[in-house]
Structures are given as C-alpha cells and as structure tokens.
Protein backbone atom coordinates (compact mmCIF):
# COMPACT_ATOMS: atom_id res chain seq x y z
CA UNK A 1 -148.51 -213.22 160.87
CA UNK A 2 -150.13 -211.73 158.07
CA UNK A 3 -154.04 -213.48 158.93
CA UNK A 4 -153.15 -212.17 162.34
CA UNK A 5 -152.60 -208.40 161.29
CA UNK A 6 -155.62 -208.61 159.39
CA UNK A 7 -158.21 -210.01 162.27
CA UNK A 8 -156.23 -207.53 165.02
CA UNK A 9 -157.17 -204.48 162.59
CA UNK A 10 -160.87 -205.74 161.94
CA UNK A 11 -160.95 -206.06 166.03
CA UNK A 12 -159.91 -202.43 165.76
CA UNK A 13 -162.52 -201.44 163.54
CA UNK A 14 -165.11 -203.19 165.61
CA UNK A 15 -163.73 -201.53 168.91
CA UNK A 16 -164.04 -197.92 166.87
CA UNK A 17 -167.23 -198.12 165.69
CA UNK A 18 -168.54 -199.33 169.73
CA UNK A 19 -166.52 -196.21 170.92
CA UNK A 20 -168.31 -193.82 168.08
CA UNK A 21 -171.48 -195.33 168.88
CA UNK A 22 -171.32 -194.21 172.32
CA UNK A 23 -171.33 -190.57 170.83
CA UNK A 24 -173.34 -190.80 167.98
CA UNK A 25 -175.52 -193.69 167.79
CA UNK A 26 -176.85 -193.14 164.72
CA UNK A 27 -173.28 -194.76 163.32
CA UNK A 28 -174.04 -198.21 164.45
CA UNK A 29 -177.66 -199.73 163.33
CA UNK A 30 -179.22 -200.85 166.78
CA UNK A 31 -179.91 -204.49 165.11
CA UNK A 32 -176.81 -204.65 164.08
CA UNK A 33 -173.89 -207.10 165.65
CA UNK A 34 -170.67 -206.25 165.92
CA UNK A 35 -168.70 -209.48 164.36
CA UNK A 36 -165.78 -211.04 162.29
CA UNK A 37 -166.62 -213.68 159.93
CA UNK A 38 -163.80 -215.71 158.54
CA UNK A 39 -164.80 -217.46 155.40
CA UNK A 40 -162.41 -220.16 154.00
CA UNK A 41 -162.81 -220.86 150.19
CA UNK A 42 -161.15 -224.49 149.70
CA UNK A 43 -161.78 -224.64 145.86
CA UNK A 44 -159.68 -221.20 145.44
CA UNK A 45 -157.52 -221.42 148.66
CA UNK A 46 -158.65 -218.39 150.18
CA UNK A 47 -159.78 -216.86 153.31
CA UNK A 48 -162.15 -213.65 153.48
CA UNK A 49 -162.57 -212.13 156.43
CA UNK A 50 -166.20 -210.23 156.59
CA UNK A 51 -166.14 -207.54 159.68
CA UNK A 52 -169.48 -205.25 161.08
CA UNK A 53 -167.61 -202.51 161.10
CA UNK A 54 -168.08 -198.90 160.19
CA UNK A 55 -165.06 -199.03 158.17
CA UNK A 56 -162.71 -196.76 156.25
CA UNK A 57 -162.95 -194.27 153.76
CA UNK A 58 -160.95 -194.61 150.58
CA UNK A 59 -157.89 -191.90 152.04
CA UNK A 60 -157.89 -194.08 155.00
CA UNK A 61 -157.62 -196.80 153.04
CA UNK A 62 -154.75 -195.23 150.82
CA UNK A 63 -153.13 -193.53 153.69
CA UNK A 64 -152.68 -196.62 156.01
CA UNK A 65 -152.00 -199.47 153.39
CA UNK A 66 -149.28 -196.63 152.04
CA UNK A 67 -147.62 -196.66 155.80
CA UNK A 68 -148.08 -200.17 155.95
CA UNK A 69 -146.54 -200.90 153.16
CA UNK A 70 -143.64 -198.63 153.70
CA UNK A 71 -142.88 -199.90 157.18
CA UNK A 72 -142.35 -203.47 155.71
CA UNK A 73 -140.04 -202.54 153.39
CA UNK A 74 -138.32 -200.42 155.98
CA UNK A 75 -138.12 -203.88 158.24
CA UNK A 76 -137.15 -205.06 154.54
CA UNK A 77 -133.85 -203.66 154.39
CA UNK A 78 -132.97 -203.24 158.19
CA UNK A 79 -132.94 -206.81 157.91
CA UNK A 80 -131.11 -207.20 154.75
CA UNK A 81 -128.38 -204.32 156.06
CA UNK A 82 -128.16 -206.47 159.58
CA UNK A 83 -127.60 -209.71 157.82
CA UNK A 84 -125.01 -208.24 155.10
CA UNK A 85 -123.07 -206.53 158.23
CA UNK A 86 -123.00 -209.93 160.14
CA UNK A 87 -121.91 -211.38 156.92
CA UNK A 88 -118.99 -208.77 156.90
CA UNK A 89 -118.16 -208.86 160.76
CA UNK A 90 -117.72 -212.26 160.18
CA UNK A 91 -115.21 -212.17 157.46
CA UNK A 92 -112.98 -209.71 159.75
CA UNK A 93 -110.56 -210.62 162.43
CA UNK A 94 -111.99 -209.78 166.17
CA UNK A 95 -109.55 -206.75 167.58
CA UNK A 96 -109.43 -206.19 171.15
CA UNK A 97 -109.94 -202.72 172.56
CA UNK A 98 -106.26 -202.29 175.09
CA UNK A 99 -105.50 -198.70 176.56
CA UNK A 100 -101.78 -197.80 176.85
CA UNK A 101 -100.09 -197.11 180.16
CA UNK A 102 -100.00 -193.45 178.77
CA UNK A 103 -103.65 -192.62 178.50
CA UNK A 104 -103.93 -194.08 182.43
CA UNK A 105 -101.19 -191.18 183.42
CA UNK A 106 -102.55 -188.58 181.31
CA UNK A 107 -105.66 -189.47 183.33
CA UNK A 108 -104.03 -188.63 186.58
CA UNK A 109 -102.95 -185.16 185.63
C-alpha cells in the first residue's frame, strides 16, 4: 500500500508539472521526459523511486508529510477505538429494543 501511495503521488507530480507546462513552458525543459524510475537496491533491500517532476518545495514537503502523517494516526486510533468497542460489545449481553402497549396508545391520542 505504501509503494503504491508513493508511485500514485509521483504520477501526480508528473500530471502537475504537464498541466503547468501548458501555461508556462518555461517549467518543463522541452528535452525533458516526463517519467518514474523505480530502482531496486538488492544488496540494501531498497527501492528508490526517481520521478521528472517539477517537484515540491520544502513547506510542501513539511505541510503534506505533516497531514499525511496525521491522517494515519487518525486511521490509527479509529481502528484501535473500533476494535476495543467490538471487544466490549462482545463481552455484553444483546438487549432487544420492545415498546410497551402504552407508548402505542399514547401514540393514538
């Protein structure tokens, strides 16, 4: 999911710098093509992914790696709430929701 996240956003980056292009060519060299490399590294187990972008500035950087970041641990914890109320739902008896004759004639009035 994570390799996946990573070659979706440097797709992104390539589709941005094609769409700024289109306005200002001078941001995209004309001998330049638009490509993702993915480089595996066997002796370190690695992967580095090499994009033609016109990339991000260092607040872009620091402002979307920041919402990243807080968005997983947001998932983080919804999950950990949802599986610690499933624990305790489980650990309860089931009641079943009956309404009295009296709230069906109260009804009526």
């Amino acid at each position: 999911m994570f390799l996946q996240k990573l070659i979706s956003n440097a797709s992104d980056g390539l589709d941005k710098s094609c769409y700024d292009s289109l306005t200002d060519p001078s941001k995209l060299d004309r001998g330049k093509k638009l490509k993702i490399d993915i480089i595996p590294n066997s002796q370190k187990c690695t992967l580095t992914l090499v994009e033609t972008s016109i990339g991000m500035t260092k607040p872009d950087l620091i402002d979307n790696l920041e919402t990243e970041g807080q968005k997983q641990i947001s998932d983080n914890e919804a999950n950990e709430r949802k599986e610690e109320d499933d624990k305790n739902n489980k650990e309860k008896p089931e009641v079943e929701d009956v309404r009295s004759d009296e709230e069906d004639d109260t009804s009526k009035n």
